[in-house]
N, C-alpha and C. Protein backbone atom coordinates (compact mmCIF):
# COMPACT_ATOMS: atom_id res chain seq x y z
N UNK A 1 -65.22 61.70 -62.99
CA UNK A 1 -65.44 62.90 -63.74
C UNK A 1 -64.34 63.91 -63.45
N UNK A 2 -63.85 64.17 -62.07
CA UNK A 2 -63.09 64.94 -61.74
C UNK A 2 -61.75 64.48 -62.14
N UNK A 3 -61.15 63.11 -62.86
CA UNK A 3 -59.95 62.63 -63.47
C UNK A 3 -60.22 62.66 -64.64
N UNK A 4 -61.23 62.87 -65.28
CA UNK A 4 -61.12 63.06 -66.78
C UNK A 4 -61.06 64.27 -67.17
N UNK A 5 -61.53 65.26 -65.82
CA UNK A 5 -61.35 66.69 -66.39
C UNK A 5 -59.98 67.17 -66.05
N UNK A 6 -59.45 66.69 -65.28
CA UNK A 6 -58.18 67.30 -64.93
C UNK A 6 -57.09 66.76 -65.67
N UNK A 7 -57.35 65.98 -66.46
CA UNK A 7 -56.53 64.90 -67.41
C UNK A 7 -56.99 65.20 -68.87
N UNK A 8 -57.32 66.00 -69.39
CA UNK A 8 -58.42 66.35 -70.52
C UNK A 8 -59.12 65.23 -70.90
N UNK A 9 -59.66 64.24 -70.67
CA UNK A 9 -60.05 63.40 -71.45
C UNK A 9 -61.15 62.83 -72.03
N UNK A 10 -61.73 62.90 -72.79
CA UNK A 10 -62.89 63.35 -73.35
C UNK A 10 -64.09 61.87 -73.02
N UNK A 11 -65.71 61.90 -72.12
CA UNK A 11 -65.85 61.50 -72.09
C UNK A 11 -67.52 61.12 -72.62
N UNK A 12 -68.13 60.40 -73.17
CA UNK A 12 -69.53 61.17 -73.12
C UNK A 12 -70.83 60.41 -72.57
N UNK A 13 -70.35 59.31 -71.85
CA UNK A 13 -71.19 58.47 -70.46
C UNK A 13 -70.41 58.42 -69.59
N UNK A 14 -70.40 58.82 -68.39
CA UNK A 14 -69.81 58.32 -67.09
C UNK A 14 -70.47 57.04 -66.07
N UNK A 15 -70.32 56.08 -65.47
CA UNK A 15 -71.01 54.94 -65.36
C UNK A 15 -70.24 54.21 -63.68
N UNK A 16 -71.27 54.51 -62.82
CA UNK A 16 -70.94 54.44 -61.44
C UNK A 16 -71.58 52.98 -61.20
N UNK A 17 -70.98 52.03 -60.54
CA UNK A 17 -71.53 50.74 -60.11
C UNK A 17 -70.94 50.59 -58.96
N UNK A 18 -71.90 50.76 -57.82
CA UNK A 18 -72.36 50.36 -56.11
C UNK A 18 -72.88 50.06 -55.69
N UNK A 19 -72.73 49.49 -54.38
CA UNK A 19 -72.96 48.44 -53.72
C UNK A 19 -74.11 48.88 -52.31
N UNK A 20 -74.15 50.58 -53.18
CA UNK A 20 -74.74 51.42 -51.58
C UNK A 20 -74.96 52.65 -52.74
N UNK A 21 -76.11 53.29 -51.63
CA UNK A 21 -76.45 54.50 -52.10
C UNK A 21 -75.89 56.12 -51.65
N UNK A 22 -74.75 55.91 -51.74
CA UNK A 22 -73.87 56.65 -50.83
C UNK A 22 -72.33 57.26 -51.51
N UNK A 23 -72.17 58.57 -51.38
CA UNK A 23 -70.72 59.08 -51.48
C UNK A 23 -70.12 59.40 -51.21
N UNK A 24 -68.89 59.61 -51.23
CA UNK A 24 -67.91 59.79 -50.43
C UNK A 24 -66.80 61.24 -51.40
N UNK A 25 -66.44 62.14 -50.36
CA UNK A 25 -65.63 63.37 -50.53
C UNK A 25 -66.01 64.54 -50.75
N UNK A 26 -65.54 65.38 -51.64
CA UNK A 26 -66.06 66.82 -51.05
C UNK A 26 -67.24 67.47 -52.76
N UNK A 27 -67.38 66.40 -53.42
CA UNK A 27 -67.68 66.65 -54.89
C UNK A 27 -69.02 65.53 -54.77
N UNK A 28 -70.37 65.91 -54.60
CA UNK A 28 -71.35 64.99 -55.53
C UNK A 28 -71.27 64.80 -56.73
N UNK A 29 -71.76 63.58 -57.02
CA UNK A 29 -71.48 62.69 -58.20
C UNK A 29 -72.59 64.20 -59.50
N UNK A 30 -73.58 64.53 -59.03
CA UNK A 30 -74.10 65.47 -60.40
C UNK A 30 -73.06 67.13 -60.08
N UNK A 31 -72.56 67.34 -59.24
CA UNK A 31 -72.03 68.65 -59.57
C UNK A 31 -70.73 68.37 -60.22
N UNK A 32 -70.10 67.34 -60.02
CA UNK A 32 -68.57 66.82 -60.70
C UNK A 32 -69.62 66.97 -62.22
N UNK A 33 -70.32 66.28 -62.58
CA UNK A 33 -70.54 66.36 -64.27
C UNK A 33 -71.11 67.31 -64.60
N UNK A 34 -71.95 68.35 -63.77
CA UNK A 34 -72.05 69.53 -64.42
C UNK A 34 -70.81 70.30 -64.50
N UNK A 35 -70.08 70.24 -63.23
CA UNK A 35 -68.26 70.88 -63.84
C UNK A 35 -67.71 70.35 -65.21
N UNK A 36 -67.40 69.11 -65.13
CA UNK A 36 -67.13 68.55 -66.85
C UNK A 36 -67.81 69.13 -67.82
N UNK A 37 -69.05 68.95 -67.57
CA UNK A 37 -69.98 69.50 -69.20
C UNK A 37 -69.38 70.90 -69.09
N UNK A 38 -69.63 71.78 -68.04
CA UNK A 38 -69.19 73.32 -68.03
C UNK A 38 -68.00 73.68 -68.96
N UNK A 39 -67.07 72.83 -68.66
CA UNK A 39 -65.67 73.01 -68.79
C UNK A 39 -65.28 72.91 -69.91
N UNK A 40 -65.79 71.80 -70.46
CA UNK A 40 -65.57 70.50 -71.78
C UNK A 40 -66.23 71.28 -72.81
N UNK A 41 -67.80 71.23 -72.70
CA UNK A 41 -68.91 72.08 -73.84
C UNK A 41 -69.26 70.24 -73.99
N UNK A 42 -68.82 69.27 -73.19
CA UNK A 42 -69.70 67.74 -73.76
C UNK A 42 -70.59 67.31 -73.13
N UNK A 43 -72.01 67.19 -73.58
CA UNK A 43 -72.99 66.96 -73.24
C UNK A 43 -73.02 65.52 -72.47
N UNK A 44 -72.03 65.24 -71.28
CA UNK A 44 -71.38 63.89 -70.83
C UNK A 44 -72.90 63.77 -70.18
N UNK A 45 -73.45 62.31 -70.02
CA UNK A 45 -74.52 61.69 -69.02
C UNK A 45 -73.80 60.87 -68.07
N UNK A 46 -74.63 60.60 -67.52
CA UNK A 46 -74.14 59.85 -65.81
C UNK A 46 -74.96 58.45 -65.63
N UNK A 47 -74.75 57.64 -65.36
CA UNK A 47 -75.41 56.35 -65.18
C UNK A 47 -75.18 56.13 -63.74
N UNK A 48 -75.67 55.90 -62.77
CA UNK A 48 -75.60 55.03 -61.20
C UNK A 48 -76.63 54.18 -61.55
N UNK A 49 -75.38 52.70 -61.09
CA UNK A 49 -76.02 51.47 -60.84
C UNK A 49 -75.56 50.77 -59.69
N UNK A 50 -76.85 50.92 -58.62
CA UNK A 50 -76.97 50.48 -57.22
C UNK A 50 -77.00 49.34 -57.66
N UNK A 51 -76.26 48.27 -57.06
CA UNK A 51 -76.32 46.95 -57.06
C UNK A 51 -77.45 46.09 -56.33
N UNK A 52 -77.93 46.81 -55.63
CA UNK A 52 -78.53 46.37 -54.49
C UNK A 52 -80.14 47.21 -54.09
N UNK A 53 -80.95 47.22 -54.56
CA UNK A 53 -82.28 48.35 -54.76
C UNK A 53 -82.13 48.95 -53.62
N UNK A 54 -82.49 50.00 -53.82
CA UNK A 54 -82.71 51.34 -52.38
C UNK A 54 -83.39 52.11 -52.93
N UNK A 55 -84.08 53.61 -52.01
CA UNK A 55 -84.49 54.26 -52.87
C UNK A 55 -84.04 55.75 -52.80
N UNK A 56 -82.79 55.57 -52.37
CA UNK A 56 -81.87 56.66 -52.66
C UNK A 56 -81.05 56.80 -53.72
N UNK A 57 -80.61 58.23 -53.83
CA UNK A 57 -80.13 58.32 -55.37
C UNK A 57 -79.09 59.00 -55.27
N UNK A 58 -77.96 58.47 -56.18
CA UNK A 58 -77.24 59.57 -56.21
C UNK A 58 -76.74 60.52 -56.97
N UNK A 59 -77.06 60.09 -58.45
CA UNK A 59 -77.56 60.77 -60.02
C UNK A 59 -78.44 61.95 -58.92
N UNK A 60 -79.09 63.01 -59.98
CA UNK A 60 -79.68 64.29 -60.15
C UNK A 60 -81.38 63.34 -60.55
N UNK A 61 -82.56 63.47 -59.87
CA UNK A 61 -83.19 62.32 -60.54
C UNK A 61 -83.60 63.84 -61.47
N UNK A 62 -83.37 65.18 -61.24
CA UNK A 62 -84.46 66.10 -61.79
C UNK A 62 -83.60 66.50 -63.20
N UNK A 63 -82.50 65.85 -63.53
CA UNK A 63 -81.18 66.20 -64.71
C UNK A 63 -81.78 64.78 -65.79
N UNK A 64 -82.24 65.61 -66.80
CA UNK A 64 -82.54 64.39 -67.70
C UNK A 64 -81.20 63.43 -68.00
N UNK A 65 -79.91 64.04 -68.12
CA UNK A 65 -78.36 63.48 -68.42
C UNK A 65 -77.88 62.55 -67.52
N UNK A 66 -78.67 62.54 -66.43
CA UNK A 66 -78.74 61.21 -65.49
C UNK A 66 -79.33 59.89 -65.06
N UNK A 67 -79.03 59.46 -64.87
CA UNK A 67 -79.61 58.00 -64.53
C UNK A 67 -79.74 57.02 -63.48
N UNK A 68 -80.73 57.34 -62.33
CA UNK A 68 -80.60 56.10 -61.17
C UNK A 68 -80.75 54.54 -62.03
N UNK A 69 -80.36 53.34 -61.48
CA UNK A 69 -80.37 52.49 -61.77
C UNK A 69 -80.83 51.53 -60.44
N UNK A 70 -81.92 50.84 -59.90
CA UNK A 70 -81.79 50.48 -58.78
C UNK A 70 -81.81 48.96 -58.94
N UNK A 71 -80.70 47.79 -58.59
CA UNK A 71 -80.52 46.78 -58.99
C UNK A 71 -80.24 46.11 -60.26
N UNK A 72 -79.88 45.31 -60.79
CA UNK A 72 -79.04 44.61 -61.43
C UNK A 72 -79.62 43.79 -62.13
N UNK A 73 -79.82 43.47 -63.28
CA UNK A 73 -79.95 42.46 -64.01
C UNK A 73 -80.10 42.38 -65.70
N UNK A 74 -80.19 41.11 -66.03
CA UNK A 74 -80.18 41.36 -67.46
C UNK A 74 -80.05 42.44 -68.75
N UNK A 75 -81.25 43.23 -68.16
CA UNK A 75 -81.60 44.13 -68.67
C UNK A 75 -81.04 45.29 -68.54
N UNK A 76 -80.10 45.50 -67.53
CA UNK A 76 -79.18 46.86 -67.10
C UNK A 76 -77.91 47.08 -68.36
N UNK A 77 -77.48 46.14 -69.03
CA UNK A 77 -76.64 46.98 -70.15
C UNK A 77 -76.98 47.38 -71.12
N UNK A 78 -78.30 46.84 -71.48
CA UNK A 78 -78.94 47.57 -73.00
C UNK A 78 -79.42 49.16 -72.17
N UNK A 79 -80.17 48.82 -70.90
CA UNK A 79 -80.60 50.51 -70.40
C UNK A 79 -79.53 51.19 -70.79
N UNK A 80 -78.09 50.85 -70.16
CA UNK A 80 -76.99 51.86 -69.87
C UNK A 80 -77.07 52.15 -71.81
N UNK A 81 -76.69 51.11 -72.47
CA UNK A 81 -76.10 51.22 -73.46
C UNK A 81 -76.97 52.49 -74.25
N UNK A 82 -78.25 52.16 -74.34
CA UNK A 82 -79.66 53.48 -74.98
C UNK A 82 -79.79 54.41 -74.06
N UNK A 83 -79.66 54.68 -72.87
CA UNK A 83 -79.44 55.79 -72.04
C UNK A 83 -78.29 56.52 -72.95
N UNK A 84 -76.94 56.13 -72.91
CA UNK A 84 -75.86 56.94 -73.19
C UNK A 84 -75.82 56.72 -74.44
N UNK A 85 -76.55 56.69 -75.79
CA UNK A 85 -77.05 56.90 -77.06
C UNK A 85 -77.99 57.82 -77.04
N UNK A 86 -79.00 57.99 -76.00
CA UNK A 86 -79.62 58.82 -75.99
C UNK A 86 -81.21 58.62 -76.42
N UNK A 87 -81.47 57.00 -76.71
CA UNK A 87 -82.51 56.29 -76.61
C UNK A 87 -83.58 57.07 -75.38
């Protein structure tokens, strides 16, 4: 989020896939996309997909524009795909 804003580049799903429920640097993953939306005026959503179930999060669970995902399967690209349609 923080390379598409500093790069103008227009995005309107952002889509995290890990292996852990965990981040790293000085920017959480929901305040980087509320900076983008701020900045932009684009109603961008967020997808995290834990590879691995936990029940930590690192999406906003209380931001409807977000999305925990906990584990992997079949069914995880139609979610992403109607999540970021807005299904």
């Amino acid at each position: 989020m923080r390379h598409a804003l500093d790069r103008g580049i227009e995005v309107d799903t952002f889509a995290v896939y890990t292996d852990n429920a965990t981040w790293a640097g000085n920017t959480h993953p929901h305040q980087a996309l509320r900076r983008y939306r701020d900045r932009t005026g684009i109603d961008a959503r967020l997808v995290v997909v834990g590879m691995t179930a936990t029940r930590c999060s690192i999406a906003d669970p209380t931001v409807p524009e977000m999305l925990d995902v906990a584990g992997f399967d079949d069914a995880v690209p139609t979610l992403v795909t109607d999540f970021a349609r807005g299904l």
